[in-house]
C-alpha atoms as a PDB file:
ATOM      1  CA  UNK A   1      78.291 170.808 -50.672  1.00  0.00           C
ATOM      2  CA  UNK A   2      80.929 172.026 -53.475  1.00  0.00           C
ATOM      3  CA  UNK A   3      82.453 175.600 -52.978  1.00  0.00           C
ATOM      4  CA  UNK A   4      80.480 178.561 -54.830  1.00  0.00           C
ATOM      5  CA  UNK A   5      82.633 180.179 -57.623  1.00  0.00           C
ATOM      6  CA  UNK A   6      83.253 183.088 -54.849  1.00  0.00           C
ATOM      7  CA  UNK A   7      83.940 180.520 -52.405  1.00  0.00           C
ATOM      8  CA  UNK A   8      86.711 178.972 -54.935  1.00  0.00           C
ATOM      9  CA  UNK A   9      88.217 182.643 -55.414  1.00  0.00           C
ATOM     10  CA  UNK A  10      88.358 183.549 -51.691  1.00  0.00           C
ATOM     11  CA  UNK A  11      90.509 180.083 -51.171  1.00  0.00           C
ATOM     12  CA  UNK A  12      92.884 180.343 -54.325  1.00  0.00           C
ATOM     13  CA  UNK A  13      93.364 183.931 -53.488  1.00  0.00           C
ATOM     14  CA  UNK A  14      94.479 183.274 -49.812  1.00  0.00           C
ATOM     15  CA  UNK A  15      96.575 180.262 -50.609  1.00  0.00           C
ATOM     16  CA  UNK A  16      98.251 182.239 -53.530  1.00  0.00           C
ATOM     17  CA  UNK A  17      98.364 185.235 -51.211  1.00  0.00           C
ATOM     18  CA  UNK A  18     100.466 183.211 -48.925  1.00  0.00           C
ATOM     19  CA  UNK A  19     102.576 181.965 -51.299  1.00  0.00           C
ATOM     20  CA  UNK A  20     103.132 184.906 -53.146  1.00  0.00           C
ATOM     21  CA  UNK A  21     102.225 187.945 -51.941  1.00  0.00           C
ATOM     22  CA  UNK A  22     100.093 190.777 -53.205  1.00  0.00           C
ATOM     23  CA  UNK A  23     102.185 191.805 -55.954  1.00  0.00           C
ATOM     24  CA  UNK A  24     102.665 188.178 -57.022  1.00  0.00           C
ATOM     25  CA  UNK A  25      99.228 187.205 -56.864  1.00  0.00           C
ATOM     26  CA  UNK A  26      97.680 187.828 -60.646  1.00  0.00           C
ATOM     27  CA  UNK A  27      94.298 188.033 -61.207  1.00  0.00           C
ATOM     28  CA  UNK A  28      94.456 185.556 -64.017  1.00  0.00           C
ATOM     29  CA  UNK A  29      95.924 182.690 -61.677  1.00  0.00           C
ATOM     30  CA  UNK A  30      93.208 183.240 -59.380  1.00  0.00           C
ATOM     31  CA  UNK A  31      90.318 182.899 -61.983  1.00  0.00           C
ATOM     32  CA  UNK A  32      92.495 179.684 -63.780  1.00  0.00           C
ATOM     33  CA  UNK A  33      93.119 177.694 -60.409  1.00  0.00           C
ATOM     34  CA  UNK A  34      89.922 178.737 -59.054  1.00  0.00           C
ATOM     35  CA  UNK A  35      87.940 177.549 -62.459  1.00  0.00           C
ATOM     36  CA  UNK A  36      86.058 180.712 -62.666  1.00  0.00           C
ATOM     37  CA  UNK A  37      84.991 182.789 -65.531  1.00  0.00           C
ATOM     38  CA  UNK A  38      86.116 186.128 -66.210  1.00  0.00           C
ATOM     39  CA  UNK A  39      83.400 187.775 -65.942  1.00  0.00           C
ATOM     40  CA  UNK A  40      82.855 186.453 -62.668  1.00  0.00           C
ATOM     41  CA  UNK A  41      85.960 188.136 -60.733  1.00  0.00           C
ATOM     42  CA  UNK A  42      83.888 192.205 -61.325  1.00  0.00           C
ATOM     43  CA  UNK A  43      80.635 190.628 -60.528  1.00  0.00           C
ATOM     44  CA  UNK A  44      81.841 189.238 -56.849  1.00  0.00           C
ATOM     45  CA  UNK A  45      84.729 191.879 -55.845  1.00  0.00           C
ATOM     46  CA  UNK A  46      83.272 195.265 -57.915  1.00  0.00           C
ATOM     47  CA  UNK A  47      85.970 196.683 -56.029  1.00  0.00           C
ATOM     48  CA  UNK A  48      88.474 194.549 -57.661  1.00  0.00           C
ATOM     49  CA  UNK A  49      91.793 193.150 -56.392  1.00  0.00           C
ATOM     50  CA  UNK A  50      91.915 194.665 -52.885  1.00  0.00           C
ATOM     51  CA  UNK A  51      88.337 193.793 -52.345  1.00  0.00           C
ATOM     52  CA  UNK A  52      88.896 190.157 -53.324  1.00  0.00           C
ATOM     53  CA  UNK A  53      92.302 190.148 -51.292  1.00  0.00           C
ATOM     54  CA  UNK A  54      90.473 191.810 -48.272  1.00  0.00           C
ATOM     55  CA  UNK A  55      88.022 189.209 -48.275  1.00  0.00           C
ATOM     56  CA  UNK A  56      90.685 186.377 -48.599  1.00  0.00           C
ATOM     57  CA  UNK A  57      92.944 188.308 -46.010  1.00  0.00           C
ATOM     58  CA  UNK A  58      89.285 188.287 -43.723  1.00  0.00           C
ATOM     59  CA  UNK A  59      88.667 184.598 -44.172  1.00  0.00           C
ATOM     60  CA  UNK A  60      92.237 183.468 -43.423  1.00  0.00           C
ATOM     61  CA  UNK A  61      92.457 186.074 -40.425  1.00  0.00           C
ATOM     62  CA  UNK A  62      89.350 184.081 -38.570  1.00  0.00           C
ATOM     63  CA  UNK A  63      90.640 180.838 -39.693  1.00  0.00           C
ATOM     64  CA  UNK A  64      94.389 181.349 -37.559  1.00  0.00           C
ATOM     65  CA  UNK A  65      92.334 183.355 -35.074  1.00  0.00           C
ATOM     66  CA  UNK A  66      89.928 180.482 -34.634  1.00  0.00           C
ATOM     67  CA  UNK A  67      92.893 178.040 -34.147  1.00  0.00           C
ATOM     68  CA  UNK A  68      94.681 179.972 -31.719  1.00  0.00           C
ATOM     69  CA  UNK A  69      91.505 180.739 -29.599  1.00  0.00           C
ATOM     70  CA  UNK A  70      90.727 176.914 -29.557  1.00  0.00           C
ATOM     71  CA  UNK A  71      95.061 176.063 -29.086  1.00  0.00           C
ATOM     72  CA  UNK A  72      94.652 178.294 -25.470  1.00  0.00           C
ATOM     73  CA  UNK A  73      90.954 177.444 -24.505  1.00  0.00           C
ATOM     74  CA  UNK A  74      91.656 173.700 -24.691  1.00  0.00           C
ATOM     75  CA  UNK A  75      95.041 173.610 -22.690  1.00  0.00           C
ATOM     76  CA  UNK A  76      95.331 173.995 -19.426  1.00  0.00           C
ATOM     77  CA  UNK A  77      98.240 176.127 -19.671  1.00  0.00           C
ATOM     78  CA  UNK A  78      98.354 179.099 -21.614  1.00  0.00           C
ATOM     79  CA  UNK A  79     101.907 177.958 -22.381  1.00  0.00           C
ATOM     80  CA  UNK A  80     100.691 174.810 -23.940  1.00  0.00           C
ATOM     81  CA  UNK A  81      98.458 176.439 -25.624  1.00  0.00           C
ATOM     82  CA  UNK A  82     100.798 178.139 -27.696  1.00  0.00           C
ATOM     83  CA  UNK A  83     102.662 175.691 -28.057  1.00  0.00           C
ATOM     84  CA  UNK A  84      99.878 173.442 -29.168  1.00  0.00           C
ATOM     85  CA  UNK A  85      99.284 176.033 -32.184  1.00  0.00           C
ATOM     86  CA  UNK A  86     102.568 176.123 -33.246  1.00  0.00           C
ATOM     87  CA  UNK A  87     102.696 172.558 -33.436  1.00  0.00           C
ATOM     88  CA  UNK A  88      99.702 172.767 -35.473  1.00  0.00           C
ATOM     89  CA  UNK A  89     101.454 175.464 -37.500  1.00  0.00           C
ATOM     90  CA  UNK A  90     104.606 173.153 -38.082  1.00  0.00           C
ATOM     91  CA  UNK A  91     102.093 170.697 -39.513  1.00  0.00           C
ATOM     92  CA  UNK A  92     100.169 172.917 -42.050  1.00  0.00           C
ATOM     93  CA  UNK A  93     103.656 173.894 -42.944  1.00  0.00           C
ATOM     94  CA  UNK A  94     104.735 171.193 -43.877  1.00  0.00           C
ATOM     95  CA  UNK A  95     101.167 169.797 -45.368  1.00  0.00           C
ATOM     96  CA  UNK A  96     101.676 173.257 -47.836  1.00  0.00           C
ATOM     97  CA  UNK A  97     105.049 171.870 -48.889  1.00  0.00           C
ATOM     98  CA  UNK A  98     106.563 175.117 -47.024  1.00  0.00           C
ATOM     99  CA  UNK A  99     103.757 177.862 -48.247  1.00  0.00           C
ATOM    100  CA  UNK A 100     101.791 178.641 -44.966  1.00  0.00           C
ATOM    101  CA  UNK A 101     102.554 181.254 -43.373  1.00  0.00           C
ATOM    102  CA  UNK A 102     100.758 184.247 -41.908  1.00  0.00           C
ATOM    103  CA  UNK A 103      98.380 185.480 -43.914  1.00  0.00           C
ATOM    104  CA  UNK A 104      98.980 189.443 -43.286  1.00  0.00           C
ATOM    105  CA  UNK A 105     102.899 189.238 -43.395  1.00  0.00           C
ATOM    106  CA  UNK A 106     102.792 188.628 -47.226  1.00  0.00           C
ATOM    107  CA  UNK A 107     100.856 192.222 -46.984  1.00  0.00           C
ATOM    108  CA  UNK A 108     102.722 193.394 -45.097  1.00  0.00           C
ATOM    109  CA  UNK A 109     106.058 193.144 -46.912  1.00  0.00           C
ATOM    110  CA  UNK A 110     104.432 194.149 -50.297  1.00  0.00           C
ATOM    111  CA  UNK A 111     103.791 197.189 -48.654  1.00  0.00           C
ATOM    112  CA  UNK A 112      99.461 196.272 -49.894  1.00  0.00           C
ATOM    113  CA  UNK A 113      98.299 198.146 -46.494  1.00  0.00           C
ATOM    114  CA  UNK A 114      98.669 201.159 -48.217  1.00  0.00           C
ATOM    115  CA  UNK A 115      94.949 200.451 -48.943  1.00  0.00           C
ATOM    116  CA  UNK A 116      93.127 201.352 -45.964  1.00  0.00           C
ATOM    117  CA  UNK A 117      90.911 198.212 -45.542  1.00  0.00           C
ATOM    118  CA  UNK A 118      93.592 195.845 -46.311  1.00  0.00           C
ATOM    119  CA  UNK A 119      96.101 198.167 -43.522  1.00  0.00           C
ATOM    120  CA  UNK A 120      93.313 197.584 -41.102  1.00  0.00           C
ATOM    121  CA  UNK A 121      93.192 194.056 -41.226  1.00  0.00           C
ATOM    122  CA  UNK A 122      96.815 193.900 -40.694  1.00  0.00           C
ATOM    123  CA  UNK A 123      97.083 195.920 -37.755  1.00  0.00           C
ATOM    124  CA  UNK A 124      93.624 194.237 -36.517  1.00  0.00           C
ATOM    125  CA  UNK A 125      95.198 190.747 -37.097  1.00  0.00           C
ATOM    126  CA  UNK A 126      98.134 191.304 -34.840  1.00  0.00           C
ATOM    127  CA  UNK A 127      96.783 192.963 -32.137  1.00  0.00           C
ATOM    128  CA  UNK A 128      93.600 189.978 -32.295  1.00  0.00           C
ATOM    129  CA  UNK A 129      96.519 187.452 -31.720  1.00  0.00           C
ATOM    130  CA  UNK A 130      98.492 189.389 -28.812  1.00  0.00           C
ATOM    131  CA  UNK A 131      94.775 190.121 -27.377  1.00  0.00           C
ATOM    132  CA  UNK A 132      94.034 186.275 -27.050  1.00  0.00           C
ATOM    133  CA  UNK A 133      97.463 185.763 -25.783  1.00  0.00           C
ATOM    134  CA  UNK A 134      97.546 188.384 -23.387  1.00  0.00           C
ATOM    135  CA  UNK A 135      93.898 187.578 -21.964  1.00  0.00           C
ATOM    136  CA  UNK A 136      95.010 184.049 -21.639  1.00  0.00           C
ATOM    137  CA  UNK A 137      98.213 184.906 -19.634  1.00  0.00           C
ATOM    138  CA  UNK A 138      95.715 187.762 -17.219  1.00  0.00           C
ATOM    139  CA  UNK A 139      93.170 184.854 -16.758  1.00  0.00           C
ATOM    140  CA  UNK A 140      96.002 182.739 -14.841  1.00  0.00           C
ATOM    141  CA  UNK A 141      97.147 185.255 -13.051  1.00  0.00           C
ATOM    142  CA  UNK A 142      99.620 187.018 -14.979  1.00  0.00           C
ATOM    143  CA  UNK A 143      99.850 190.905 -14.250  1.00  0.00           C
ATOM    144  CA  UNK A 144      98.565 193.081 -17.372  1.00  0.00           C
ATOM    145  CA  UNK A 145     101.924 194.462 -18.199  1.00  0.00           C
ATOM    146  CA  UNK A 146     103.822 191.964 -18.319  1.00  0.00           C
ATOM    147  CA  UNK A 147     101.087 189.602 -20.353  1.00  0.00           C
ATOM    148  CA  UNK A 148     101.094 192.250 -22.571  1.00  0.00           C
ATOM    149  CA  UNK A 149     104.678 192.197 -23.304  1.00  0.00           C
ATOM    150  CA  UNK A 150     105.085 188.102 -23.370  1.00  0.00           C
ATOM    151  CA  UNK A 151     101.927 188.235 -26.146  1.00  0.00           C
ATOM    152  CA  UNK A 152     103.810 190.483 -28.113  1.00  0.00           C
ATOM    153  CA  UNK A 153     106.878 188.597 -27.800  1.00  0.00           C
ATOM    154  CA  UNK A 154     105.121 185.307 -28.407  1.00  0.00           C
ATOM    155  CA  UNK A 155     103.185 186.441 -31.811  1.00  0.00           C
ATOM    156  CA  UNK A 156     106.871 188.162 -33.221  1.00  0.00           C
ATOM    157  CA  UNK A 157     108.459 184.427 -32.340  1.00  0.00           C
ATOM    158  CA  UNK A 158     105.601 182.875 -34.146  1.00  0.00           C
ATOM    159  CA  UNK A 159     106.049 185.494 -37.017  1.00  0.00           C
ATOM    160  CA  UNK A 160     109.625 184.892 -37.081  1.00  0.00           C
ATOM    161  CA  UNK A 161     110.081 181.060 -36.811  1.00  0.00           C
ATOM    162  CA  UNK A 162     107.248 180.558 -40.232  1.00  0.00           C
ATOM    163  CA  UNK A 163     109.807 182.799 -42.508  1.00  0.00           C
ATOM    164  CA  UNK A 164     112.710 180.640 -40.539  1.00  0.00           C
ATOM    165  CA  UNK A 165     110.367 177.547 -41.410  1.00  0.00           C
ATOM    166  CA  UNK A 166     109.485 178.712 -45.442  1.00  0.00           C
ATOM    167  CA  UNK A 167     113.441 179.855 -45.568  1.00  0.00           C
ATOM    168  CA  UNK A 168     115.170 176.102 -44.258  1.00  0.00           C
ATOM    169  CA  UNK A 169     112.227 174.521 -46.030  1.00  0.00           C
ATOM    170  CA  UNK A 170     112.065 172.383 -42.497  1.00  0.00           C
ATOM    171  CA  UNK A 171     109.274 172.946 -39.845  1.00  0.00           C
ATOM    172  CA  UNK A 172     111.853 172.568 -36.754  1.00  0.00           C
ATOM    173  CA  UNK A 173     112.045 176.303 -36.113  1.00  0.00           C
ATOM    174  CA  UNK A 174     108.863 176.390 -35.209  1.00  0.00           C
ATOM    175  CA  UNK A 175     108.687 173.437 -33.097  1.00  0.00           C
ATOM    176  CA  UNK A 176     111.908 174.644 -31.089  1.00  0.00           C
ATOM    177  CA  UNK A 177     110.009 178.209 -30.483  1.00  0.00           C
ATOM    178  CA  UNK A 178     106.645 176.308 -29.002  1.00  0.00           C
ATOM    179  CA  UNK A 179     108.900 174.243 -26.569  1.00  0.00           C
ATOM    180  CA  UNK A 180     110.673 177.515 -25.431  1.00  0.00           C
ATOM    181  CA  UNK A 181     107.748 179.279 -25.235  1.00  0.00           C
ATOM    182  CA  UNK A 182     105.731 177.172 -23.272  1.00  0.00           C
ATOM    183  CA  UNK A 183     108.536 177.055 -21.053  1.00  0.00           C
ATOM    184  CA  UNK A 184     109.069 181.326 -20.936  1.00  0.00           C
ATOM    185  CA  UNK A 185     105.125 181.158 -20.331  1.00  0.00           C
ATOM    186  CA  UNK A 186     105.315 178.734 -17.662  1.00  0.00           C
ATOM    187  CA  UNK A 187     107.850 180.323 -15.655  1.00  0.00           C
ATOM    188  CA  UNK A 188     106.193 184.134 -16.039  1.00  0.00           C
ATOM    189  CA  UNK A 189     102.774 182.182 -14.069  1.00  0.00           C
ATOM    190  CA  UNK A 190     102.522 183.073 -10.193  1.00  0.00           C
ATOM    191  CA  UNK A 191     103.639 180.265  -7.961  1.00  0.00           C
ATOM    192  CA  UNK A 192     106.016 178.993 -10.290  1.00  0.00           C
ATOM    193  CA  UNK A 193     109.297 178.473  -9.868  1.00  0.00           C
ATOM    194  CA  UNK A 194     112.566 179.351 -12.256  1.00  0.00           C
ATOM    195  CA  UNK A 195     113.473 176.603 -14.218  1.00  0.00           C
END
């Protein structure tokens, strides 16, 4: 079934969004690449631009949330669960010619969560992440402090190794981080010993 013109929007806007931030993201390249008219842009998003980037923000949120949940409820590690997402992440990477990234970082550093509902979703999308992390790491065993810590650290490695990725133009960054962190997540489960 083809895309609804909202449907087209939502998708330019988040890829753009990635690629260029808030500030970078015009209006007019949304409704060109997106094939839209005009007059269509007030008639979906009355609130205008942070409505539409909201919604895009929302969309790509569940999409990386989605992936992550799946990464850690199909491995049998949380460890390689992480690190199976980040080698997904090295591959969208590179299938975006070096333009994914996270989608609330661009936000972020455009300083766009000065709108409330777009600051929300920023702050929701992190702690989403750590939550899936951390639950993952309590579920084997791990105590709740110290999952709590390792999620955080995992999610800022993850941040951290797509701008390395985007920067080098070169997906290895983020392929070196999985490996160690599977490894740091490994060795943090009871019963197992220091490697």
């Amino acid at each position: 079934m083809a895309a609804t013109t909202r449907e087209r929007m939502i998708g330019t806007a988040a890829r753009l969004l990635q690629h260029r931030g808030y500030h970078g993201m015009s209006l007019n390249d949304v409704l060109a690449e997106a094939n839209a008219p005009r007059g269509s842009l007030y008639f979906h998003f009355p609130g205008g631009k942070d409505q539409l980037v909201a919604e895009a923000t929302r969309e790509s949120l569940e999409a990386g949330t989605e992936a992550l949940r799946t990464s850690l409820a199909d491995a049998p590690r949380p460890g390689a669960g992480v690190r199976a997402f980040l080698e997904q992440a090295a591959q969208w990477m590179e299938g975006s010619g070096f333009g994914f990234g996270c989608p609330v970082a661009p936000l972020i550093l455009d300083d766009a969560n000065a709108d409330a509902q777009i600051g929300g979703l920023c702050s929701e999308a992190f702690e989403r992440w750590t939550g899936l992390i951390r639950d993952a790491l309590v579920d084997a065993g791990v105590q709740q402090a110290r999952a709590e810590t390792l999620a955080m650290m995992v999610v800022a490695t993850e941040e951290g190794t797509f701008l390395l990725a985007r920067a080098y133009r070169d997906a290895a960054p983020i392929r070196a981080a999985a490996r160690e962190l599977e490894a740091l997540l490994d060795q943090a489960l009871p019963g197992r010993p220091d490697r």
